[in-house]
PDB file of N, CA and C in Angstrom:
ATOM      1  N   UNK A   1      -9.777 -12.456  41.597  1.00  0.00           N
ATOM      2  CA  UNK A   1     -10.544 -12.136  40.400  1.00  0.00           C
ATOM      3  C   UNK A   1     -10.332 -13.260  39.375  1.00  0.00           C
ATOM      4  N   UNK A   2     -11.500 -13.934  38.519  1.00  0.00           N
ATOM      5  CA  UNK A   2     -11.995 -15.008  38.022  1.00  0.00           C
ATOM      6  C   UNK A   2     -10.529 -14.450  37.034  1.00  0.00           C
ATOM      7  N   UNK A   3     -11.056 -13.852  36.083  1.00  0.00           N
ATOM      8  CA  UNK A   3     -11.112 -13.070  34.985  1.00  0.00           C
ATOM      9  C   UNK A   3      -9.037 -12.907  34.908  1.00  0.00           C
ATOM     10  N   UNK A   4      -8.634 -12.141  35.602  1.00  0.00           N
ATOM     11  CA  UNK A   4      -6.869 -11.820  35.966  1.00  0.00           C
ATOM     12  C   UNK A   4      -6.360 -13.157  36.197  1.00  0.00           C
ATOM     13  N   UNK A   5      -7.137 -14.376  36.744  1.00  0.00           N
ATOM     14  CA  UNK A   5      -6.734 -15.716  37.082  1.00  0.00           C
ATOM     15  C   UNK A   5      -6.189 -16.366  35.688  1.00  0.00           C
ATOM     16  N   UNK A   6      -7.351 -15.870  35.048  1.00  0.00           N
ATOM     17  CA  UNK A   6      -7.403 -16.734  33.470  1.00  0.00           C
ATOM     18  C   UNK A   6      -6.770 -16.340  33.012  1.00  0.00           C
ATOM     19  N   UNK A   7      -6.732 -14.707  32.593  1.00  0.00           N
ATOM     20  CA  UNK A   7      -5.737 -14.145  31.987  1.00  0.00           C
ATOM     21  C   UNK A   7      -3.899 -14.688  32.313  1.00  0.00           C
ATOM     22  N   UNK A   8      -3.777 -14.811  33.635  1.00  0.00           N
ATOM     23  CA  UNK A   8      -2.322 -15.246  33.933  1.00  0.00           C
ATOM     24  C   UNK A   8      -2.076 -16.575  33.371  1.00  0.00           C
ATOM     25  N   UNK A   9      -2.855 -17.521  33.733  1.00  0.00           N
ATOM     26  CA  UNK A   9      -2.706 -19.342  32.755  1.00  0.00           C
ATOM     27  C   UNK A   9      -2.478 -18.827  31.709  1.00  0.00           C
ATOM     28  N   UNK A  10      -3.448 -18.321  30.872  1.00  0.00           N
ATOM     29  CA  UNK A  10      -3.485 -18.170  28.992  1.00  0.00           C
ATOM     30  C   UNK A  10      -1.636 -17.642  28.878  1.00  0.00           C
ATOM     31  N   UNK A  11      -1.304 -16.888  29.645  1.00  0.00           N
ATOM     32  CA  UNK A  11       0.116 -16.415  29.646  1.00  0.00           C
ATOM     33  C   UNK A  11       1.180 -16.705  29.532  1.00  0.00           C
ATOM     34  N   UNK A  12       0.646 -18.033  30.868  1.00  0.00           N
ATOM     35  CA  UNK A  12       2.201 -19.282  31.115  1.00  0.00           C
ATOM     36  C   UNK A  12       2.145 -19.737  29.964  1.00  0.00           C
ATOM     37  N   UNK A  13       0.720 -20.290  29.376  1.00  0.00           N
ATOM     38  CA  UNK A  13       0.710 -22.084  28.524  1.00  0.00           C
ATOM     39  C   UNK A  13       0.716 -21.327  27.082  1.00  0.00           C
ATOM     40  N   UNK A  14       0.847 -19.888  27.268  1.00  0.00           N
ATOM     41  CA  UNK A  14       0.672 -19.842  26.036  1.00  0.00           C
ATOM     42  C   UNK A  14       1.502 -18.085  25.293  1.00  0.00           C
ATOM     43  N   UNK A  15       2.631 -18.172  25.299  1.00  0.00           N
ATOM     44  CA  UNK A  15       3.863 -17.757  25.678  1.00  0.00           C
ATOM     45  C   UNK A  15       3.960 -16.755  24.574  1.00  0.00           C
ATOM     46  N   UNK A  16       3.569 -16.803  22.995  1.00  0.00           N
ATOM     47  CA  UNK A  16       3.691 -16.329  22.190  1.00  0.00           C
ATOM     48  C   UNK A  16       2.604 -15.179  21.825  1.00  0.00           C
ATOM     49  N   UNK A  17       2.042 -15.749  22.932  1.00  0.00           N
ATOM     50  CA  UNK A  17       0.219 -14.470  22.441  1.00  0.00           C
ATOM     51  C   UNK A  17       0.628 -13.216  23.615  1.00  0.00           C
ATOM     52  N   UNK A  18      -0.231 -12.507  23.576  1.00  0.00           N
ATOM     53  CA  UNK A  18      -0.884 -11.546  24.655  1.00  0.00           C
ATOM     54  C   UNK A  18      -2.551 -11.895  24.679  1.00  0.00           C
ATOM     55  N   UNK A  19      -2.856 -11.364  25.730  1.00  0.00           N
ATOM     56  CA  UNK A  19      -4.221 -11.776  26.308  1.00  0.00           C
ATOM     57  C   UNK A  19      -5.104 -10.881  27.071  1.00  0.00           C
ATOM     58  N   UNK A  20      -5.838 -10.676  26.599  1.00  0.00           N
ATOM     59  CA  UNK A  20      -7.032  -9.509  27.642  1.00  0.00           C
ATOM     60  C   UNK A  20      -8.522 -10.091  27.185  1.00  0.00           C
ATOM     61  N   UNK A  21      -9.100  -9.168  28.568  1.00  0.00           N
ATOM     62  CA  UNK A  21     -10.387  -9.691  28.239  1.00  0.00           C
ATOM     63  C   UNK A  21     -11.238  -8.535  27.923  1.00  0.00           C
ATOM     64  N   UNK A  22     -12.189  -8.409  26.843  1.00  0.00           N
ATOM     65  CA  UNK A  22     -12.499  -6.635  26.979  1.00  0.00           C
ATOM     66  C   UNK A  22     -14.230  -6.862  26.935  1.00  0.00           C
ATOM     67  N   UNK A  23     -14.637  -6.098  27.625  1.00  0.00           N
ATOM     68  CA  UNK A  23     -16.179  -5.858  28.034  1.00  0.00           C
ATOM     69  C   UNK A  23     -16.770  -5.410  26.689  1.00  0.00           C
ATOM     70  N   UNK A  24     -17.909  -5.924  26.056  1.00  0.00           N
ATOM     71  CA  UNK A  24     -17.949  -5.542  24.674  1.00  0.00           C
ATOM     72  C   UNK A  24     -19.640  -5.135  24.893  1.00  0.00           C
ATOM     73  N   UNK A  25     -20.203  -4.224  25.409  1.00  0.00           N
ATOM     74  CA  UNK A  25     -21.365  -3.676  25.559  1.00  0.00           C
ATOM     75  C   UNK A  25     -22.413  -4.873  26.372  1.00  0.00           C
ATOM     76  N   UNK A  26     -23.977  -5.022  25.882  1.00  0.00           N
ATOM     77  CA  UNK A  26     -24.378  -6.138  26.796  1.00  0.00           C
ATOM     78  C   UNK A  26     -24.162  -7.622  26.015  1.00  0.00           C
ATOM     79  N   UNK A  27     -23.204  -7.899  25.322  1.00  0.00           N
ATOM     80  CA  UNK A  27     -22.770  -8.861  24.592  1.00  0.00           C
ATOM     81  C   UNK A  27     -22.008  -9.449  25.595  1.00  0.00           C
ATOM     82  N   UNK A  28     -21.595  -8.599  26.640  1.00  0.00           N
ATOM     83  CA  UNK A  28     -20.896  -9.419  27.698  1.00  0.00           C
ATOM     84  C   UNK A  28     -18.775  -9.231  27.170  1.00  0.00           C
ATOM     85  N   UNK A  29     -18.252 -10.546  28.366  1.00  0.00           N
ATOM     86  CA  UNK A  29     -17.004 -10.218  28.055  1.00  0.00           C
ATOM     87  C   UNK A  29     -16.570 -11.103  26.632  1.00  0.00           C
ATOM     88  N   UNK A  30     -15.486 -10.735  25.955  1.00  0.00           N
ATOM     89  CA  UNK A  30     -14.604 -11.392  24.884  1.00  0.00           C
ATOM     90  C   UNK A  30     -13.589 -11.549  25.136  1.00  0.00           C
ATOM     91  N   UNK A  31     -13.091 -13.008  24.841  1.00  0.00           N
ATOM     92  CA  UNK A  31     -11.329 -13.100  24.787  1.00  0.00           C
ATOM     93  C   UNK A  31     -10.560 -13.168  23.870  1.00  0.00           C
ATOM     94  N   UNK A  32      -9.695 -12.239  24.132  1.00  0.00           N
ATOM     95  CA  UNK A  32      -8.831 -11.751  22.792  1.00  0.00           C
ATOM     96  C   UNK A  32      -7.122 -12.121  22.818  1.00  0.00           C
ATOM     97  N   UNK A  33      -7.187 -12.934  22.335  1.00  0.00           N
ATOM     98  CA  UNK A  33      -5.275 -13.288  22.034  1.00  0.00           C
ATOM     99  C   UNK A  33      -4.332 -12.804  20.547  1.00  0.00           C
ATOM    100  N   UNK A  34      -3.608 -11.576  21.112  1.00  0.00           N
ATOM    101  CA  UNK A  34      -2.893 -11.360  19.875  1.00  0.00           C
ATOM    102  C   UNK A  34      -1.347 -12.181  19.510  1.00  0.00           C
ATOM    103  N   UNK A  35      -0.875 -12.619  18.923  1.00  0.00           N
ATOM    104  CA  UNK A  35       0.203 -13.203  18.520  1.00  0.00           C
ATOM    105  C   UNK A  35       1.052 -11.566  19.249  1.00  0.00           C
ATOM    106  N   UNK A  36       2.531 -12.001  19.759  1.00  0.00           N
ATOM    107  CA  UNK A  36       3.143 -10.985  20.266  1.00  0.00           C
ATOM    108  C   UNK A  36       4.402 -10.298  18.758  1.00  0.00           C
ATOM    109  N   UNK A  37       4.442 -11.611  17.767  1.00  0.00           N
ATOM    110  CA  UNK A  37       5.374 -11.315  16.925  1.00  0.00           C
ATOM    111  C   UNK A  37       4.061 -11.210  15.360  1.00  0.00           C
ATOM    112  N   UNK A  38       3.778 -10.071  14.932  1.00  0.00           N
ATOM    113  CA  UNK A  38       2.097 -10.426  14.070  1.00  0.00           C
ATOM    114  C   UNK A  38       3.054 -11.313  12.877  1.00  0.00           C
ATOM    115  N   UNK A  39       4.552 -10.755  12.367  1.00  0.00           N
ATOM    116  CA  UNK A  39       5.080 -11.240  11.077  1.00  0.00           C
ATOM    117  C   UNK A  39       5.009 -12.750  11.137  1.00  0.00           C
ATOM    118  N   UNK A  40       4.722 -13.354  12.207  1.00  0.00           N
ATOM    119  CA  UNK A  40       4.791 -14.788  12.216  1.00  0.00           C
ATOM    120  C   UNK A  40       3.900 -15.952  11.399  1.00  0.00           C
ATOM    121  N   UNK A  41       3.766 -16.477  11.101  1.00  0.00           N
ATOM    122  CA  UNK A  41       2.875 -16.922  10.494  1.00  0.00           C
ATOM    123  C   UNK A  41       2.481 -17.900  10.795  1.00  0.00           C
ATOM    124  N   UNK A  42       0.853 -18.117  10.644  1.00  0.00           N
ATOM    125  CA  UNK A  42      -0.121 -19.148  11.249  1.00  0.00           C
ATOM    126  C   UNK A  42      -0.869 -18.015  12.107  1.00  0.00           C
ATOM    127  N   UNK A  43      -1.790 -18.050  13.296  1.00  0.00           N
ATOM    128  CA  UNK A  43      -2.607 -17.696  13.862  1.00  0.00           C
ATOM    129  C   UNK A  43      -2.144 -16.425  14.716  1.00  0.00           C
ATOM    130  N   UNK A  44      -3.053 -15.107  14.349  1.00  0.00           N
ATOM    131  CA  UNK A  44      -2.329 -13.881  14.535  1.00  0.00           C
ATOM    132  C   UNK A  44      -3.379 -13.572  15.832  1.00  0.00           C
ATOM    133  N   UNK A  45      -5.047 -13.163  15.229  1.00  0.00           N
ATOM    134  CA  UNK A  45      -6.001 -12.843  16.435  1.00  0.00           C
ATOM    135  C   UNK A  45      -7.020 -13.879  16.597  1.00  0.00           C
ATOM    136  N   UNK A  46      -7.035 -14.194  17.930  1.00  0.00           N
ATOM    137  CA  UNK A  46      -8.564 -14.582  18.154  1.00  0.00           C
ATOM    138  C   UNK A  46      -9.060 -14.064  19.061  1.00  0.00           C
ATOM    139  N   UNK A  47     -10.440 -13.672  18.935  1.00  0.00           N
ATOM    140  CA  UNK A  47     -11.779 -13.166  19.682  1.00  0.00           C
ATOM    141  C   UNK A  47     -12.759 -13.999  19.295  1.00  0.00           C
ATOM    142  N   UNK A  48     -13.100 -14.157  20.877  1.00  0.00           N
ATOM    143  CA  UNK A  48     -14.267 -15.081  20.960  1.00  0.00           C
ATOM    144  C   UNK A  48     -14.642 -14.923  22.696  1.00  0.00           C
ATOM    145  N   UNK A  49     -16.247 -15.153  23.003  1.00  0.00           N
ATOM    146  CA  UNK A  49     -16.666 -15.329  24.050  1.00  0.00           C
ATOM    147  C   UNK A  49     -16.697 -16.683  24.814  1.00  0.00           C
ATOM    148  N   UNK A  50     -16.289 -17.588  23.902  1.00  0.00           N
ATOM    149  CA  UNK A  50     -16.153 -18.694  24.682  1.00  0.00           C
ATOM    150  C   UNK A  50     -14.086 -19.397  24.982  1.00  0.00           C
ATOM    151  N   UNK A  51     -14.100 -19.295  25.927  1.00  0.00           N
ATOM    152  CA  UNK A  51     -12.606 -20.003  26.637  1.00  0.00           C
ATOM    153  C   UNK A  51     -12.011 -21.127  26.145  1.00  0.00           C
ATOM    154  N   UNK A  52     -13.032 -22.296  25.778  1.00  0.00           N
ATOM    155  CA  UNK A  52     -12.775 -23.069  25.524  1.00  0.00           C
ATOM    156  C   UNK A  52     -12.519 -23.082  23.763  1.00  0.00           C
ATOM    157  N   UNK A  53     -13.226 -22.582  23.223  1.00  0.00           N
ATOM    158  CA  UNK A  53     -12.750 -22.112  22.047  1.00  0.00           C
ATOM    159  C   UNK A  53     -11.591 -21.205  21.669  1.00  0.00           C
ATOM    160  N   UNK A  54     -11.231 -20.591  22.651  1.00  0.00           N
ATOM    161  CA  UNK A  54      -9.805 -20.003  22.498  1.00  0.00           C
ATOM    162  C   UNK A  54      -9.030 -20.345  22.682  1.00  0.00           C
ATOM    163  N   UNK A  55      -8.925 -21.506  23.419  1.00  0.00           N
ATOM    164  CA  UNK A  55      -8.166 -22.701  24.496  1.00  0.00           C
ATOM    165  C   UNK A  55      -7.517 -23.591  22.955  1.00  0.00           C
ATOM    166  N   UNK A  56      -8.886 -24.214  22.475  1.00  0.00           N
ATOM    167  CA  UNK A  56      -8.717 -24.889  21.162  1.00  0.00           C
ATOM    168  C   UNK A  56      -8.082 -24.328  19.913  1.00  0.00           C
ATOM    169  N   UNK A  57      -8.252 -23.299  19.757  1.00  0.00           N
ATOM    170  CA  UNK A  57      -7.792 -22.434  18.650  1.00  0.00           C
ATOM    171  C   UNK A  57      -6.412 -22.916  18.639  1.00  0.00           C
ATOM    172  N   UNK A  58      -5.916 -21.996  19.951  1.00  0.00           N
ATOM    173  CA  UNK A  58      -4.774 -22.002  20.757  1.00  0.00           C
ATOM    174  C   UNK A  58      -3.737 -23.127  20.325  1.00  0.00           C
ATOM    175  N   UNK A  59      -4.280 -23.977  20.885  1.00  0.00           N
ATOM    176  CA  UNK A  59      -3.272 -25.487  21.286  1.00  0.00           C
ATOM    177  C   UNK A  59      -3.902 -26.416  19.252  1.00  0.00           C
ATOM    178  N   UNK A  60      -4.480 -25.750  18.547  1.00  0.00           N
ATOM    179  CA  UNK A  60      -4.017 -26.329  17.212  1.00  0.00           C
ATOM    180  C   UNK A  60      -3.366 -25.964  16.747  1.00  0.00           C
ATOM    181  N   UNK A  61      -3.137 -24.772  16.722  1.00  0.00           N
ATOM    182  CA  UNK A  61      -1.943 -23.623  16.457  1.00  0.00           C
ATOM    183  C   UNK A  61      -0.239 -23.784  16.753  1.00  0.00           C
ATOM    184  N   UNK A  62      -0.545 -24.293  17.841  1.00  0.00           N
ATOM    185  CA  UNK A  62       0.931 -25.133  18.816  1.00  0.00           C
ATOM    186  C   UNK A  62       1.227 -26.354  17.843  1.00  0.00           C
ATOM    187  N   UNK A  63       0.224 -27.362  17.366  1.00  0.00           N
ATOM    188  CA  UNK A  63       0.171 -28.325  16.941  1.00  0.00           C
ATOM    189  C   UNK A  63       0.783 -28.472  15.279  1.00  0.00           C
ATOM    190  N   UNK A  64       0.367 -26.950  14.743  1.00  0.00           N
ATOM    191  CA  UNK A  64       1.039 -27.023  13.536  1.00  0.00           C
ATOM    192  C   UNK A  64       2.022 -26.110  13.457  1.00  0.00           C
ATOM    193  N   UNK A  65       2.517 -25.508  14.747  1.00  0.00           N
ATOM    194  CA  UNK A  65       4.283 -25.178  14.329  1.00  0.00           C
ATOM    195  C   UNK A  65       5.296 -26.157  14.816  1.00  0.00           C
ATOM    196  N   UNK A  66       4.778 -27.158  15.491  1.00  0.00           N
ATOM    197  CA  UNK A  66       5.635 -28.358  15.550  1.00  0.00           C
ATOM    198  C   UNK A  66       5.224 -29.007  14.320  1.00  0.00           C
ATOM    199  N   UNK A  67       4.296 -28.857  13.559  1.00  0.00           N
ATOM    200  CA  UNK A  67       4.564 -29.765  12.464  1.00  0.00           C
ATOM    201  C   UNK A  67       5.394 -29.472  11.023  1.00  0.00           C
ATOM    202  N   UNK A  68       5.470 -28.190  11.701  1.00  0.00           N
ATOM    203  CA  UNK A  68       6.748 -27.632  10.590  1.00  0.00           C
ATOM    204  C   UNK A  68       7.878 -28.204  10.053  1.00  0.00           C
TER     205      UNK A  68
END
């Protein structure tokens, strides 16, 4: 399954979120990453239908807690 594939990567590379994908009527699927700690600060939810935009979100997010 496409879908459980993706979900497991987003998991490894991306350690601090949780990840599902949820069927959102005929809008099709959405991907949703919650931060696992919310008190943290910087980037808590994203939803979005596109991967690659969550991908990006993602890894700028990485980019400015190393710049801490």
């Amino acid at each position: 399954m496409v879908v459980a594939a993706e979900l497991d990567r987003l998991t490894v590379a991306y350690p601090a979120f949780r990840f599902r994908s949820q069927l959102i009527g005929r809008h099709g699927v959405r991907w949703v990453a919650e931060r696992k700690n919310g008190l943290h600060p910087g980037l808590h939810t994203a939803i979005t239908a596109d991967l690659v935009e969550l991908r990006a979100a993602l890894a700028s997010e990485e980019g400015s807690d190393q710049a801490r």
